[in-house]
Structure formats: structure tokens, C-alpha cells
Protein backbone atom coordinates (compact mmCIF):
# COMPACT_ATOMS: atom_id res chain seq x y z
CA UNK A 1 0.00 0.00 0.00
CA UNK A 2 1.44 3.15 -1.17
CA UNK A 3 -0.07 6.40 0.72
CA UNK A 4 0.18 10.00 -1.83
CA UNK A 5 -0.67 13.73 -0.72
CA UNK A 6 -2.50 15.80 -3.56
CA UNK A 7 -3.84 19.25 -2.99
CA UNK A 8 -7.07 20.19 -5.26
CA UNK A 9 -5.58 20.84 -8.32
CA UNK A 10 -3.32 17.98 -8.37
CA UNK A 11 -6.54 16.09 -7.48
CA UNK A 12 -8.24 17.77 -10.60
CA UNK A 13 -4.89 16.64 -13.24
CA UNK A 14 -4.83 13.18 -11.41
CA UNK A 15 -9.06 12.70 -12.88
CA UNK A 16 -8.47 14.11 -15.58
CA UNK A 17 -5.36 12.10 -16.82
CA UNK A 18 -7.79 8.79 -15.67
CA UNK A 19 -10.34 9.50 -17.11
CA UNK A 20 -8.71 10.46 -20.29
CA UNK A 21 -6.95 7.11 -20.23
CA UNK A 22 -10.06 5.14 -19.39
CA UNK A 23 -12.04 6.92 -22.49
CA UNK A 24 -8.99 6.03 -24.56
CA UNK A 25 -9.06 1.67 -23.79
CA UNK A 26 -13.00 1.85 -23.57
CA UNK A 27 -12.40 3.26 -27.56
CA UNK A 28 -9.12 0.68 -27.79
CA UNK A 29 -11.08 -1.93 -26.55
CA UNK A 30 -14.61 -1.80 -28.92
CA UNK A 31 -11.90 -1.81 -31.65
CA UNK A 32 -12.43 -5.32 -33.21
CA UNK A 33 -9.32 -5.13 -35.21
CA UNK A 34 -6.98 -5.50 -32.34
CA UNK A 35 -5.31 -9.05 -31.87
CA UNK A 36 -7.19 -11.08 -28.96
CA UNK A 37 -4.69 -11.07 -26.70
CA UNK A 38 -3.87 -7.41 -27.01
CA UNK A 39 -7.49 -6.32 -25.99
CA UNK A 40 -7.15 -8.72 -23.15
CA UNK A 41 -4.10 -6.57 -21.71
CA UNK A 42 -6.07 -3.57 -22.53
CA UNK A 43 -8.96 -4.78 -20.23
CA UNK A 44 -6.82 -5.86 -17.62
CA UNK A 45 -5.14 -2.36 -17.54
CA UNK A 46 -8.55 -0.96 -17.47
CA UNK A 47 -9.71 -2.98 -14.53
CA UNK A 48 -6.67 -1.27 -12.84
CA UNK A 49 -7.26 1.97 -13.83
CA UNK A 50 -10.90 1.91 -12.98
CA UNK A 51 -10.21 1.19 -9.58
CA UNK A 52 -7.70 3.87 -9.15
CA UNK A 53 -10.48 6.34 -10.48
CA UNK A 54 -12.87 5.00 -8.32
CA UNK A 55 -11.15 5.74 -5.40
CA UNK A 56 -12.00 9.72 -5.16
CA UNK A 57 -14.27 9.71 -8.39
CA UNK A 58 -18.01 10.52 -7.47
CA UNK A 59 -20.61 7.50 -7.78
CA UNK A 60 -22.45 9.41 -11.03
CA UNK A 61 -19.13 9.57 -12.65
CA UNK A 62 -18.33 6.03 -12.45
CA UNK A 63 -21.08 4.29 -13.83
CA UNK A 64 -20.23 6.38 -16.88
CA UNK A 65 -16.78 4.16 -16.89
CA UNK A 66 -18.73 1.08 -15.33
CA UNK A 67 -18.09 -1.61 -17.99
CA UNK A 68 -21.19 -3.71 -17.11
CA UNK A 69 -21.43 -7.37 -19.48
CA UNK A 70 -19.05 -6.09 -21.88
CA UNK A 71 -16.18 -7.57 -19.94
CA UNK A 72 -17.28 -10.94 -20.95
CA UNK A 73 -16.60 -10.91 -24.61
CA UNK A 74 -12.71 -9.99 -23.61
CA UNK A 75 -12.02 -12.94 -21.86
CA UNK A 76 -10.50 -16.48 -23.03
């Protein structure tokens, strides 16, 4: 467990840069082009991120990244 310090606008960069990256492998990851096993390290990199953002991210905000049965079609 690692313990970090951010005042409010830190707070406001470290959202932004999340959600940013989430919008960017939710776009990755609906991209049926990409090889199998590179959307699979996609959506475990997402299930990482997601639970970063939904650390300090309001409850409204993260059903917007919730991924809901979509997950299933990633896995083996």
C-alpha cells in the first residue's frame, strides 16, 4: 500500500489524466481489429485503472466508466 498527498488541483490533473486514459481503452477496446490477446491486456489495464479512479471519483461519474457485461466478450 502506497499512501500519496495531492492538494485540489493535483486532485483535478490526477481525474483528468484517468479518465482520459479510461475513455482512450473503452475506444481501444470496442476496436475489433486488435489481436485477442492485445485487448485482453487492454482490459486488464482498465480494470486497474478503474479502480484507481474510483477511489475519489463521485458515484455518477463512475457508472459512466462502469463496464457492465461487456467484460465478458474480452475474456479467453
Amino acid at each position: 500500500m502506497l499512501g500519496m498527498l495531492f492538494n485540489e488541483k493535483e486532485c483535478k490533473e490526477l481525474d483528468y489524466v484517468l479518465r482520459k486514459e479510461l475513455d482512450e481503452m473503452l475506444l481501444d477496446l470496442s476496436d475489433q481489429r486488435l489481436d485477442q490477446n492485445i485487448r485482453h491486456a487492454i482490459a486488464n489495464r482498465y480494470k486497474t485503472v478503474f479502480r484507481m479512479y474510483a477511489r475519489f471519483a463521485p458515484q455518477k461519474e463512475l457508472s459512466r466508466y462502469a463496464w457492465g457485461g461487456r467484460s465478458s466478450q474480452f475474456k479467453h
